[in-house]
C-alpha atoms as a PDB file:
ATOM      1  CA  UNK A   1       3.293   0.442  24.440  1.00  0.00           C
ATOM      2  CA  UNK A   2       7.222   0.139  23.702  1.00  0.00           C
ATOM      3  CA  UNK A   3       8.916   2.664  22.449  1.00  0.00           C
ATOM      4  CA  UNK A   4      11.134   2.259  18.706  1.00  0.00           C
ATOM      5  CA  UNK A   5      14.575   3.493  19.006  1.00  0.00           C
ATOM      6  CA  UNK A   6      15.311   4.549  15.587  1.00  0.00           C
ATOM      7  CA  UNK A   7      19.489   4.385  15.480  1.00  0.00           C
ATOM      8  CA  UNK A   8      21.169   6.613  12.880  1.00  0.00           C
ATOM      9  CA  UNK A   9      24.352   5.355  12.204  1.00  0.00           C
ATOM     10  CA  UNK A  10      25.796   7.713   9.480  1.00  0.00           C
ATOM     11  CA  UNK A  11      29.323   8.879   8.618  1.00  0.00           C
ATOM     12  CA  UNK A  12      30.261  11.910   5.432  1.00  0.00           C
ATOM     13  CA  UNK A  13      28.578  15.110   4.724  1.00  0.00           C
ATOM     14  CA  UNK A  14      25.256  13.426   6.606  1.00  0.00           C
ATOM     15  CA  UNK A  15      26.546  12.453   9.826  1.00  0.00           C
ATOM     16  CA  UNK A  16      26.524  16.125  11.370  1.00  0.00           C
ATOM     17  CA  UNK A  17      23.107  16.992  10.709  1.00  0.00           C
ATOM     18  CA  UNK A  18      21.736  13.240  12.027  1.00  0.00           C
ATOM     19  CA  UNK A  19      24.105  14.270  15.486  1.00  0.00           C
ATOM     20  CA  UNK A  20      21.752  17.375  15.922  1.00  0.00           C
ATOM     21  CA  UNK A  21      18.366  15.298  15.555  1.00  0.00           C
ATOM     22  CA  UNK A  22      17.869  15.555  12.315  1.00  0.00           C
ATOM     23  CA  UNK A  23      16.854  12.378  10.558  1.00  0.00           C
ATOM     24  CA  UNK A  24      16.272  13.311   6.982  1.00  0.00           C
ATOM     25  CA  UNK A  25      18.057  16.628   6.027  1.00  0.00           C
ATOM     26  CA  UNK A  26      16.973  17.958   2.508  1.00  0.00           C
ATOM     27  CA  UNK A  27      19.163  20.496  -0.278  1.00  0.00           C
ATOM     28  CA  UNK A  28      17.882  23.353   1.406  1.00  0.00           C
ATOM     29  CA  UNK A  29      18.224  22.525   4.971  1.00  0.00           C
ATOM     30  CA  UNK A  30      14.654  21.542   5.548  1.00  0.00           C
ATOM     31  CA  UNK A  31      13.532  18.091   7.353  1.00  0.00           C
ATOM     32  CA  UNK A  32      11.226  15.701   6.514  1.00  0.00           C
ATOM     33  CA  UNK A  33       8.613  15.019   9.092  1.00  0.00           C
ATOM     34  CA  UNK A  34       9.164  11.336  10.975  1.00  0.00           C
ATOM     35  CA  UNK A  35       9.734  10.980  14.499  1.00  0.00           C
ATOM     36  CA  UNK A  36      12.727   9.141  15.554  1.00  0.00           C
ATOM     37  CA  UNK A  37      14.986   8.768  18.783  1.00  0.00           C
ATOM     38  CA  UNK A  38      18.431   9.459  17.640  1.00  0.00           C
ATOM     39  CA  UNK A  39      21.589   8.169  18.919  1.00  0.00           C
ATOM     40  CA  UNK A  40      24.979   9.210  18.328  1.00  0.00           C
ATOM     41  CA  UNK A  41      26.061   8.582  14.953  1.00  0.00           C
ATOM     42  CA  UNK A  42      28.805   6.137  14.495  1.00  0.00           C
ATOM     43  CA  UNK A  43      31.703   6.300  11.741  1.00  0.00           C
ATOM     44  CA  UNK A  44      30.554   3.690   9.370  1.00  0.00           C
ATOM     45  CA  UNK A  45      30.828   3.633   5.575  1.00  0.00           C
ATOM     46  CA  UNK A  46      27.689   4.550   3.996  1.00  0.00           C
ATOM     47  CA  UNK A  47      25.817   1.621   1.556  1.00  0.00           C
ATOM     48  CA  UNK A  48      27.577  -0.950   3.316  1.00  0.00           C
ATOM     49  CA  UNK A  49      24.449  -3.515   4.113  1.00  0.00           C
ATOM     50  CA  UNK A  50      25.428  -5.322   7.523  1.00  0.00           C
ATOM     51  CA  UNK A  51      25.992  -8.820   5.716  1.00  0.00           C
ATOM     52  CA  UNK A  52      24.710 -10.428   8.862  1.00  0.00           C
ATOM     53  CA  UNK A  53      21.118  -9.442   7.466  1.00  0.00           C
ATOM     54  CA  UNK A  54      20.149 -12.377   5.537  1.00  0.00           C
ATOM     55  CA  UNK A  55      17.947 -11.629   2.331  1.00  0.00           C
ATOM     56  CA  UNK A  56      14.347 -12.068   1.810  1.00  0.00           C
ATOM     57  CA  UNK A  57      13.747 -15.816   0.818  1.00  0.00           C
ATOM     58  CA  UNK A  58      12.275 -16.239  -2.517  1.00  0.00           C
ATOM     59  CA  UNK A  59       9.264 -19.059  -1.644  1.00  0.00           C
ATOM     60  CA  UNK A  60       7.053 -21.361  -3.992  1.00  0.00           C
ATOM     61  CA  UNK A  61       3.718 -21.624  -4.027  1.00  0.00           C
ATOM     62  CA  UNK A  62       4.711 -25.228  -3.062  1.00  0.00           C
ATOM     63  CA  UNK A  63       6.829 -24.676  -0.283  1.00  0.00           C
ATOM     64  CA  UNK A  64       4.448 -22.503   1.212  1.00  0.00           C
ATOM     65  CA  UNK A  65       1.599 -25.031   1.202  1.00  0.00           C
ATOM     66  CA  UNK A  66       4.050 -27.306   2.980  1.00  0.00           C
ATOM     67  CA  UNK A  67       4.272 -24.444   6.032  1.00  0.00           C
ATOM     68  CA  UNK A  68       0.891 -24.449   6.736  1.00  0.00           C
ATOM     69  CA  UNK A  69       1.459 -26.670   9.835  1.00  0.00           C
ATOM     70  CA  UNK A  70       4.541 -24.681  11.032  1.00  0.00           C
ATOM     71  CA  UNK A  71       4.103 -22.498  14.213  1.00  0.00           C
ATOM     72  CA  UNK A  72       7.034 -21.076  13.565  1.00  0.00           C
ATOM     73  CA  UNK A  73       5.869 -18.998  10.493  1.00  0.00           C
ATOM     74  CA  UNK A  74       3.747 -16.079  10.621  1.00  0.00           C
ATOM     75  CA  UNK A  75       2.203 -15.271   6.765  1.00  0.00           C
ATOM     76  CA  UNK A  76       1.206 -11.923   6.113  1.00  0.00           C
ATOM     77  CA  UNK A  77      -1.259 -10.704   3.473  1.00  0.00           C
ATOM     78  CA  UNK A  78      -0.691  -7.616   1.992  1.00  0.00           C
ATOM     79  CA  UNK A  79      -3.857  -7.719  -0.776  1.00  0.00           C
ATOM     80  CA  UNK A  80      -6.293  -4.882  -1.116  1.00  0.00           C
ATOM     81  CA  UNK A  81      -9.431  -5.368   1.418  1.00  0.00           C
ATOM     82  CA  UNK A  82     -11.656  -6.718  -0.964  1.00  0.00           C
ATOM     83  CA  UNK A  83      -9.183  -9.279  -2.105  1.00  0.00           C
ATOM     84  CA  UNK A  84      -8.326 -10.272   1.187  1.00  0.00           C
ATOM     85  CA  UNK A  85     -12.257 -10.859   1.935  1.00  0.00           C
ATOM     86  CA  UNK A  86     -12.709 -12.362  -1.195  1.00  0.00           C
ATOM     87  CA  UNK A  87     -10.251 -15.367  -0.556  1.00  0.00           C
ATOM     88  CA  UNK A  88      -6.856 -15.087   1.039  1.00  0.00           C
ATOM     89  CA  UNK A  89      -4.427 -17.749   1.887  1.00  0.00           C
ATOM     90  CA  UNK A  90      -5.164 -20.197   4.834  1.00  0.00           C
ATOM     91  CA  UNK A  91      -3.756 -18.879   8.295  1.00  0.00           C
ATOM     92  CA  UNK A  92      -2.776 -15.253   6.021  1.00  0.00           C
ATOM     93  CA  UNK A  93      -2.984 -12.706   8.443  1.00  0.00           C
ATOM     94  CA  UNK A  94      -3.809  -9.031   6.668  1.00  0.00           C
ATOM     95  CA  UNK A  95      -2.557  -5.616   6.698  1.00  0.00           C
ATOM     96  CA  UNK A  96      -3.809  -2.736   4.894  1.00  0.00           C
ATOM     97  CA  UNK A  97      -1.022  -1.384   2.174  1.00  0.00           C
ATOM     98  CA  UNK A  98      -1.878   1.972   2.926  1.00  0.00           C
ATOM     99  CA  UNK A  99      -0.290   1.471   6.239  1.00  0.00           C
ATOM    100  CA  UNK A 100       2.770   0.511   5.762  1.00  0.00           C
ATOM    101  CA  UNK A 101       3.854   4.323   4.071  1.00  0.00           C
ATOM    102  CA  UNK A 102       3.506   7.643   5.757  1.00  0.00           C
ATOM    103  CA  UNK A 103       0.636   8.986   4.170  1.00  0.00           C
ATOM    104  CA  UNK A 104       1.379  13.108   3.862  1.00  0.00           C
ATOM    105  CA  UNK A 105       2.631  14.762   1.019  1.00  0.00           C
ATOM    106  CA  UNK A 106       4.970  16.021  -0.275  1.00  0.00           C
ATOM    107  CA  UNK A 107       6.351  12.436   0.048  1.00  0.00           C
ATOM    108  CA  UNK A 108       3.418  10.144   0.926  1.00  0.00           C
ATOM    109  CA  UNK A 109       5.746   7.191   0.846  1.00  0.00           C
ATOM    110  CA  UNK A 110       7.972   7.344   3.438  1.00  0.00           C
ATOM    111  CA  UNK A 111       8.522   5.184   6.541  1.00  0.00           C
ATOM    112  CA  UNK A 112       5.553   5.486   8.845  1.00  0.00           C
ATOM    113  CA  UNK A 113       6.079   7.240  12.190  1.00  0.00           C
ATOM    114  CA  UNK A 114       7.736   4.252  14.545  1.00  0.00           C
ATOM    115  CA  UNK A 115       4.746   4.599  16.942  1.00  0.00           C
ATOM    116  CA  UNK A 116       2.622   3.310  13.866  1.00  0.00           C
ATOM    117  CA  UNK A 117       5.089   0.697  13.153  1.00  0.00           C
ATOM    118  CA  UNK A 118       5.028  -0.596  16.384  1.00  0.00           C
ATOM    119  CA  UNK A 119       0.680  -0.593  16.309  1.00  0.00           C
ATOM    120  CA  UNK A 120       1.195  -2.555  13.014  1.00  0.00           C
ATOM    121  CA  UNK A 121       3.430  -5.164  13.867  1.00  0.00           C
ATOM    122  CA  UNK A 122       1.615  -5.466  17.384  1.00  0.00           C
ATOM    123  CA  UNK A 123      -1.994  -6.322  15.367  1.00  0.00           C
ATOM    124  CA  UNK A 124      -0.443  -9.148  13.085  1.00  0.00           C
ATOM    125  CA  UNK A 125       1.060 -10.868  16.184  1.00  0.00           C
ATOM    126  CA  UNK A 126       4.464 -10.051  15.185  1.00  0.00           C
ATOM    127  CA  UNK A 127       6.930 -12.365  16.389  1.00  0.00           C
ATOM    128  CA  UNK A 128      10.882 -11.346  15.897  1.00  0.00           C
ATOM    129  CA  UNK A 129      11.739 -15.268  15.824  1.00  0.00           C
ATOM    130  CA  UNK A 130       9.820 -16.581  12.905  1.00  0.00           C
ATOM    131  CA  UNK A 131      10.006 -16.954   9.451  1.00  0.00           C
ATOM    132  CA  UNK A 132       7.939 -13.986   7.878  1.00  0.00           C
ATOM    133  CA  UNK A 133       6.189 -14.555   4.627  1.00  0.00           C
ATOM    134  CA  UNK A 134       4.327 -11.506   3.084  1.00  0.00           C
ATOM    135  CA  UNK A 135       2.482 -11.737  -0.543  1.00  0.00           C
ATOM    136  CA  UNK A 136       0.212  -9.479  -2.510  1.00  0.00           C
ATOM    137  CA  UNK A 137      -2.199  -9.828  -5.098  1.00  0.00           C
ATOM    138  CA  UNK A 138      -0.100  -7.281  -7.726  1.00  0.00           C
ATOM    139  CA  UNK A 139       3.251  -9.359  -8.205  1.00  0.00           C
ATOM    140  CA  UNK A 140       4.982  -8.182  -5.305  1.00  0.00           C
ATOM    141  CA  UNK A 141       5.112  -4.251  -4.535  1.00  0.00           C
ATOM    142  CA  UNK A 142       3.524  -4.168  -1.256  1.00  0.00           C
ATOM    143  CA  UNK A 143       4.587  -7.456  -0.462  1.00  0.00           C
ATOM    144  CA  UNK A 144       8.506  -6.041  -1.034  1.00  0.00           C
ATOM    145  CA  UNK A 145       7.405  -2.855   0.770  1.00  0.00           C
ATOM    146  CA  UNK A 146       6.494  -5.068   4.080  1.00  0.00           C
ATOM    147  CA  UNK A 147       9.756  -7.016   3.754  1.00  0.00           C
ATOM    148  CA  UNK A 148      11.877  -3.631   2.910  1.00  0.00           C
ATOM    149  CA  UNK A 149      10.112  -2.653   6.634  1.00  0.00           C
ATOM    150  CA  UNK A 150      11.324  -5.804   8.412  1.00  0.00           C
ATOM    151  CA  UNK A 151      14.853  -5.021   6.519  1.00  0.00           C
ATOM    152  CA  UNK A 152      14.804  -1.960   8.273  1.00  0.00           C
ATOM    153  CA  UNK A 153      13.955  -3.095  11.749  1.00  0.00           C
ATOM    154  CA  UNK A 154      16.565  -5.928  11.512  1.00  0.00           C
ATOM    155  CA  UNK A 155      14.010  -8.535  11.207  1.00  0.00           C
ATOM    156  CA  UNK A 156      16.338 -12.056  10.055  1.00  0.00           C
ATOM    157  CA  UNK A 157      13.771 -14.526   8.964  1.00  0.00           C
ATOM    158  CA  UNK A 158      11.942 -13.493   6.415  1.00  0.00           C
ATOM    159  CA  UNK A 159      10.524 -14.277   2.725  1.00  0.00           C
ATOM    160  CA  UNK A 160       8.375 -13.345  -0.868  1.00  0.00           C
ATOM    161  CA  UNK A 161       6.090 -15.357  -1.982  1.00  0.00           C
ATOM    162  CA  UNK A 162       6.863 -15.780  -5.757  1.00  0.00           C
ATOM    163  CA  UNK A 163       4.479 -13.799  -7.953  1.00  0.00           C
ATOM    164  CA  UNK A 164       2.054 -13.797  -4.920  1.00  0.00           C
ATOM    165  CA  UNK A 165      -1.625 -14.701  -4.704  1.00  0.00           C
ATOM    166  CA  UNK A 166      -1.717 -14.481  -8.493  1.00  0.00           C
ATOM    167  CA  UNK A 167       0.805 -17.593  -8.714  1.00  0.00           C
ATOM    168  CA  UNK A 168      -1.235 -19.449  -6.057  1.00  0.00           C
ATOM    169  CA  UNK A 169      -3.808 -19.219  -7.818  1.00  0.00           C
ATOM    170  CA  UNK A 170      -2.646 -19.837 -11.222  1.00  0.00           C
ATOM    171  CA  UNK A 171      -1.225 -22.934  -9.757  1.00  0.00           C
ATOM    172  CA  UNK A 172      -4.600 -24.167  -8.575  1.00  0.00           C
ATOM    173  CA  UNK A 173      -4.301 -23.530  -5.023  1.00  0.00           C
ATOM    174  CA  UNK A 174      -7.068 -22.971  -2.420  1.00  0.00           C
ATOM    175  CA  UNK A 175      -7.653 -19.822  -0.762  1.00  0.00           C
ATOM    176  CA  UNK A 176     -10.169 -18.670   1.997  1.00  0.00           C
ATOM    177  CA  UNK A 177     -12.373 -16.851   3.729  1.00  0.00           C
ATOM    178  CA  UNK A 178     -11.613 -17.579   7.547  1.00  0.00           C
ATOM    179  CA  UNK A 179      -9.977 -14.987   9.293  1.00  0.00           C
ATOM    180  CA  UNK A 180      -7.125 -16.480  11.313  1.00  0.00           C
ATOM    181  CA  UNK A 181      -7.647 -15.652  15.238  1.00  0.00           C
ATOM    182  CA  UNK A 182      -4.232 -15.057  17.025  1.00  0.00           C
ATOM    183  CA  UNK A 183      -3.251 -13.213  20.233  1.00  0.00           C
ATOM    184  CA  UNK A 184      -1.983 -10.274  19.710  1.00  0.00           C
ATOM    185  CA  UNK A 185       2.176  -9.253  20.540  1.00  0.00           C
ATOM    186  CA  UNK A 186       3.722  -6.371  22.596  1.00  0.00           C
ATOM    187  CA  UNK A 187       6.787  -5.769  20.363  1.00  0.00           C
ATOM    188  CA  UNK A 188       9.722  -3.080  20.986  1.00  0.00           C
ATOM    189  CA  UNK A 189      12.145  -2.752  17.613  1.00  0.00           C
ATOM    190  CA  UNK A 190      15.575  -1.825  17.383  1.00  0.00           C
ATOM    191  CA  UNK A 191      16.053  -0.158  13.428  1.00  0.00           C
ATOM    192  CA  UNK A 192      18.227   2.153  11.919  1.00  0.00           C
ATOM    193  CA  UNK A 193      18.465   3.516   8.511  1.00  0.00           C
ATOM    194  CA  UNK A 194      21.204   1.355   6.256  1.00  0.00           C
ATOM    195  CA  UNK A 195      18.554  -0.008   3.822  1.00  0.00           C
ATOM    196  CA  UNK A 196      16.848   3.920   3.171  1.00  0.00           C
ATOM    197  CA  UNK A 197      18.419   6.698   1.292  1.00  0.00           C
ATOM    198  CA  UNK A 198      17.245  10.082   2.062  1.00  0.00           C
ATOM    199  CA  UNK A 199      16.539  12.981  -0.518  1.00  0.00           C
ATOM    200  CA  UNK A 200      19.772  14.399   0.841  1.00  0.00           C
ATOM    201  CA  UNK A 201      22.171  11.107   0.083  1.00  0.00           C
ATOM    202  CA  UNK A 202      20.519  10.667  -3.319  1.00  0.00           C
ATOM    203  CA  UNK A 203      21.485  14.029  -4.201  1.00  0.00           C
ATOM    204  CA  UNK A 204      24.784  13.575  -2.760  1.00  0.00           C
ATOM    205  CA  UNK A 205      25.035  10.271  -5.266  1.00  0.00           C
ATOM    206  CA  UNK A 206      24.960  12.304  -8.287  1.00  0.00           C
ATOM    207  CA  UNK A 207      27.606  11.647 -10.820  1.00  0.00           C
ATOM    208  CA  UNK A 208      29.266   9.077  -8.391  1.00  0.00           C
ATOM    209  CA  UNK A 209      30.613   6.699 -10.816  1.00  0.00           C
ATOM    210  CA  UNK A 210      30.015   3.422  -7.864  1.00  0.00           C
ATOM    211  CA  UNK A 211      26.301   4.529  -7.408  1.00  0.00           C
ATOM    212  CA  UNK A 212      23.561   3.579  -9.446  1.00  0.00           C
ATOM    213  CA  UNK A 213      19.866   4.545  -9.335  1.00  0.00           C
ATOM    214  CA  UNK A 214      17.423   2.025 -10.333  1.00  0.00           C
ATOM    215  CA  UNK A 215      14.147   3.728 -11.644  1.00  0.00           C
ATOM    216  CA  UNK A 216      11.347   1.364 -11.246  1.00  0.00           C
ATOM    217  CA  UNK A 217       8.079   3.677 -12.750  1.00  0.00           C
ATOM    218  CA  UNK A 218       6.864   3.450 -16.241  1.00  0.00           C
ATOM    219  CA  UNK A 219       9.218   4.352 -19.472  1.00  0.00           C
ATOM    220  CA  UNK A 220       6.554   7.351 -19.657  1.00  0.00           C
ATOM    221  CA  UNK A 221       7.510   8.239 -16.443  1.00  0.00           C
ATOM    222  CA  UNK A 222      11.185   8.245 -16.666  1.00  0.00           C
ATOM    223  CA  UNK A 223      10.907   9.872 -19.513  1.00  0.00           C
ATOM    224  CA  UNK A 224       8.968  13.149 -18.404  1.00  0.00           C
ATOM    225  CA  UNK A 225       5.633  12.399 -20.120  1.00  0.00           C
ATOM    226  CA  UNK A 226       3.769  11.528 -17.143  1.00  0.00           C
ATOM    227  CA  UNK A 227       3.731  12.494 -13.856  1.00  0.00           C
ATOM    228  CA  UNK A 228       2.190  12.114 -10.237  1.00  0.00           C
ATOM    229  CA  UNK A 229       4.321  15.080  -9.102  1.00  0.00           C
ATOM    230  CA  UNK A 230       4.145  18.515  -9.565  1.00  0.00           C
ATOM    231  CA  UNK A 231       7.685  18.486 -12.093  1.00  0.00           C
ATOM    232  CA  UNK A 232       8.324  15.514 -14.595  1.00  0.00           C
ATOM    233  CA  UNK A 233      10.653  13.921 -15.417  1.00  0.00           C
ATOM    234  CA  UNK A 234      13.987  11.258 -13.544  1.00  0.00           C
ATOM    235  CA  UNK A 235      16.795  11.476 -11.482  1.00  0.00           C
ATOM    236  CA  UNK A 236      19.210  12.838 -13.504  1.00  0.00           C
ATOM    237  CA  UNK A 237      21.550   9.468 -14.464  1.00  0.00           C
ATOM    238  CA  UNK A 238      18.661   7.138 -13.286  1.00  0.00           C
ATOM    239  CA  UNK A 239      18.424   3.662 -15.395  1.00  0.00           C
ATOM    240  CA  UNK A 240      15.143   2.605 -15.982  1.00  0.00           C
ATOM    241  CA  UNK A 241      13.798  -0.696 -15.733  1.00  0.00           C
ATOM    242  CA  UNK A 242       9.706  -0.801 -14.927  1.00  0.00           C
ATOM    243  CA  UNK A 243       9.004  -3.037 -12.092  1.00  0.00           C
ATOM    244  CA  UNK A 244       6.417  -4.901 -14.410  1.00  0.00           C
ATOM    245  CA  UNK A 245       9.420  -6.129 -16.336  1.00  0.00           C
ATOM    246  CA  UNK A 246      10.763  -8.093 -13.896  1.00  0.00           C
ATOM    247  CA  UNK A 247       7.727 -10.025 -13.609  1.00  0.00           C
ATOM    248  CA  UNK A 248       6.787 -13.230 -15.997  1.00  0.00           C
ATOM    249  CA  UNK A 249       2.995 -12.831 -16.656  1.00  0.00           C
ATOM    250  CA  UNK A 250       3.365 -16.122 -18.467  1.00  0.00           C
ATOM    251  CA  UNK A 251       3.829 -17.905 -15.133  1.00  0.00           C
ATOM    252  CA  UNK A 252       2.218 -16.687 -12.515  1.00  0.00           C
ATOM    253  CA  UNK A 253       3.817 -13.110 -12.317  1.00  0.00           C
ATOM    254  CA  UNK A 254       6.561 -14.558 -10.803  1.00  0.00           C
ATOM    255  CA  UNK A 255      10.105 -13.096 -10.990  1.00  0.00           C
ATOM    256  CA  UNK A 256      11.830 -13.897 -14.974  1.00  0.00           C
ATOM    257  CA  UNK A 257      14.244 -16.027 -14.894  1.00  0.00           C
ATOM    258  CA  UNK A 258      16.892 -13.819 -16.608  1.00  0.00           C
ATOM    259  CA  UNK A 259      16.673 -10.554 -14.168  1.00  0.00           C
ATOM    260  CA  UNK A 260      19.889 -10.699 -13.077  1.00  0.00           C
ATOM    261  CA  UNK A 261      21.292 -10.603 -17.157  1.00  0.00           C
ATOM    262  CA  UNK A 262      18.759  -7.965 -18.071  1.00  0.00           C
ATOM    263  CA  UNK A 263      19.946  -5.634 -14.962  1.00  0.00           C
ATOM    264  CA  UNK A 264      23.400  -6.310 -16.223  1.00  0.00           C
ATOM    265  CA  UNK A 265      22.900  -5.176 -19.057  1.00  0.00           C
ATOM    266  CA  UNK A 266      21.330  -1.770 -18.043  1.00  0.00           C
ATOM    267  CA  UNK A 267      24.413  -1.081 -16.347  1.00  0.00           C
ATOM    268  CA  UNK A 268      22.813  -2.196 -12.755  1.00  0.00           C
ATOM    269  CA  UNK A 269      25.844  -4.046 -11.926  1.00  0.00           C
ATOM    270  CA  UNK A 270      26.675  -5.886  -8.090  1.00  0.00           C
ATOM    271  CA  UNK A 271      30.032  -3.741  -8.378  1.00  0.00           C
ATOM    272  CA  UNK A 272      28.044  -1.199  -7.879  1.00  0.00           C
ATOM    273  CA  UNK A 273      25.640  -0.003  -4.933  1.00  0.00           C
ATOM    274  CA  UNK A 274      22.462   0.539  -5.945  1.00  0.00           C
ATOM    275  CA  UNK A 275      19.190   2.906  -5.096  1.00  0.00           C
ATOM    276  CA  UNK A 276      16.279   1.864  -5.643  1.00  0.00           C
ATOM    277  CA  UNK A 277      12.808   3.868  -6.559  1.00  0.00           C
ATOM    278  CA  UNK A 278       9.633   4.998  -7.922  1.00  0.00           C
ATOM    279  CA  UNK A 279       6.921   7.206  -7.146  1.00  0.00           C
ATOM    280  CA  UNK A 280       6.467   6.480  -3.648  1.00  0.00           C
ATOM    281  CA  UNK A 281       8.472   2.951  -2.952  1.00  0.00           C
ATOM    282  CA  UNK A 282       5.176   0.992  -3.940  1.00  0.00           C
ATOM    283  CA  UNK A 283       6.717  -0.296  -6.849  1.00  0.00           C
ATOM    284  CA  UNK A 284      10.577  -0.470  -5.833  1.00  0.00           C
ATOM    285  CA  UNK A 285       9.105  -2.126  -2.909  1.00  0.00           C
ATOM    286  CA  UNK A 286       9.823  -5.649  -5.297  1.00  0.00           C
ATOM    287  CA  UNK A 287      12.696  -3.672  -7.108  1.00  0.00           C
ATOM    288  CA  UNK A 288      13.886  -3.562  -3.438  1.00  0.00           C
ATOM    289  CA  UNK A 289      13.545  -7.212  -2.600  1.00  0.00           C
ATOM    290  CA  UNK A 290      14.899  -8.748  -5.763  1.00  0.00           C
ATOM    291  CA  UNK A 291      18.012  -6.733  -5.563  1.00  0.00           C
ATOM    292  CA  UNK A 292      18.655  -8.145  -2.019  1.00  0.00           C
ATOM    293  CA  UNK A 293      18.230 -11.364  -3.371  1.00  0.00           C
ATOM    294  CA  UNK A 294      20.531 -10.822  -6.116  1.00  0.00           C
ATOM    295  CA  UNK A 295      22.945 -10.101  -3.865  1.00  0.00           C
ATOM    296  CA  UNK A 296      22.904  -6.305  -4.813  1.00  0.00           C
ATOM    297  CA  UNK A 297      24.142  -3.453  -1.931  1.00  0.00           C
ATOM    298  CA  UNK A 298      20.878  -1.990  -2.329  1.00  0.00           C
ATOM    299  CA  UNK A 299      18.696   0.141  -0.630  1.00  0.00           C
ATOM    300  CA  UNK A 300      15.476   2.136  -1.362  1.00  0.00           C
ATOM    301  CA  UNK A 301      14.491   5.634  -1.644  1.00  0.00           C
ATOM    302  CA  UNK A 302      11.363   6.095   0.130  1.00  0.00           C
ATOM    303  CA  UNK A 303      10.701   9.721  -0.390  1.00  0.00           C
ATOM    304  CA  UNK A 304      10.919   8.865  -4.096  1.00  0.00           C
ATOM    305  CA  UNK A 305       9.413  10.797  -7.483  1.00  0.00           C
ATOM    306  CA  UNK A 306       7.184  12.572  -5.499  1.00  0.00           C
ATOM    307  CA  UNK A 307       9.321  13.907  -3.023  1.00  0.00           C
ATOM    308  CA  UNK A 308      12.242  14.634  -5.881  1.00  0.00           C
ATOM    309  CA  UNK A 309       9.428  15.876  -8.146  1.00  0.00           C
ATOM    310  CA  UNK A 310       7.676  18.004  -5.795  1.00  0.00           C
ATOM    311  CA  UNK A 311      10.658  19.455  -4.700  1.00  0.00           C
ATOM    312  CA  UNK A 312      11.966  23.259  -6.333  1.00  0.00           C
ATOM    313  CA  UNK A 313      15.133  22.377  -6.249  1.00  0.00           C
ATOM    314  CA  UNK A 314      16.368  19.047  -7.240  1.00  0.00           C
ATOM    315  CA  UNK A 315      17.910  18.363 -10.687  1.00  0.00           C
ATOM    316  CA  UNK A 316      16.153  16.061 -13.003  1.00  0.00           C
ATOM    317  CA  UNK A 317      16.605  15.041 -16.431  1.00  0.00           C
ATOM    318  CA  UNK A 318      14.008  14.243 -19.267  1.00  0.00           C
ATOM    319  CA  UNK A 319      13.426  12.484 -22.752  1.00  0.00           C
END
């Protein structure tokens, strides 16, 4: 199997601690636990996206229908199991949610190790050159998640399906039960880190007037009344806007029509660059992708609530 180089390119307060090997360097010098080959950092600005990275492609039910024929697209499911058994899109090829995050706590919802990556990508049939297509059956969390991933590994081609298997199917559309056969790929990626923001950068964000965090969990949540970590509560300075409420259930669950006002109006401006997040970047998987298509400098936090939350440390605000 190839090996994933993982490149840190990092400049600041950061760029020391990613020299000596460390990939994600936390408040009180500790290290979060993925594996990565690093290389030696370059000066670069930090939250600059490399504009050469197109965004994820926001596709129609219809359009998608009309790719069915195309060998140069590769769908990707990214339903539950059961759905996926149940009836999934012709020529969908699947891959377990659970698989695309890390999986140990504190911070279950960080980038898998790059060896897993690399097993992932190699079972779909990856293919670097083709247009990607990922949809879900929830409105677009895991779907986002996926595409965040190919962000990450400089994948160019790549696109949502709008409001996902629910919008196919509201729209009348056939699924199946025929599992696609393909060969599989041997695939060796090239990522770095521009489109994640550790625990360490977040906190470094903090009262940074050209830095926003976009909180994508419930108002209950953000507010401190629930929790999935062991302290409640938000980032402090954290806008929140629930991932639901970008959605239109009216049509189809796919994306309303007037996101790009209603994040304006929160204050989540394109002046400013953004971070993204939610309890484990499930949710600000979409929050993720429709901030790349709305031309936003955006990028996620994948260590999220429940690293921040489980954390002793970090400062949070609630109410």
């Amino acid at each position: 199997m190839l090996p994933l180089v993982v490149i840190i390119r990092r400049s600041g307060p950061m760029a020391e601690r990613h020299a000596l090997g460390i990939s994600r360097g936390l408040p009180d010098g500790s290290t979060s636990s993925i594996s990565t080959t690093v290389a030696a950092p370059q000066q670069e600005e930090r939250f600059i996206v490399p504009s050469q990275l197109p965004p994820p492609e926001l596709i129609e039910t219809e359009k998608l229908a009309s790719l069915f024929s195309s060998d140069d697209v590769l769908l990707i499911d990214v339903c539950s199991d059961d759905n996926y058994d149940r009836g999934h899109i012709t020529g969908a090829r699947h891959i377990q949610p659970a698989s695309l995050t890390l999986g140990q706590p504190p911070a279950p919802g960080k980038l898998p190790h790059p060896d897993s990556l690399v097993r992932i990508l190699e079972s779909i049939g990856y293919d670097k050159d083709k247009l990607v297509i990922a949809y879900d059956d929830e409105g677009g969390g895991w779907a986002g998640r996926f595409l965040w991933i190919l962000d990450v590994i400089n994948h160019e081609k790549k696109g949502l399906v709008n409001g996902g298997l629910i919008a196919w199917l509201t729209d009348g559309r056939e699924v199946t039960t025929t599992v696609p056969t393909f060969e599989q790929t041997q695939v060796q990626l090239t990522a770095d880190t521009k489109f994640i923001a550790s625990l360490a950068e977040v906190h470094d964000s903090l009262g940074d007037p050209e830095i926003v965090i976009w909180d994508a969990r419930s108002r209950e949540e953000h507010q401190g009344l629930r929790s999935g970590s062991r302290r409640a509560g938000r980032i402090p300075g954290a806008i929140n806007l629930d991932w639901l409420a970008t959605m239109d259930p009216e049509n189809g669950h796919r994306t309303r029509k007037d996101l790009q006002d209603v994040l304006e109006a929160l204050g989540i401006t394109r002046d400013k660059r953004v971070i993204t997040h939610c309890q484990t970047h499930h949710r600000s998987g979409l929050t993720y992708v429709l901030g790349r298509q709305l031309g936003y400098d955006i990028r996620a936090y994948d260590g999220s609530w429940s690293e921040w939350g489980n954390h002793p440390d970090t400062p949070l605000e609630v109410g």
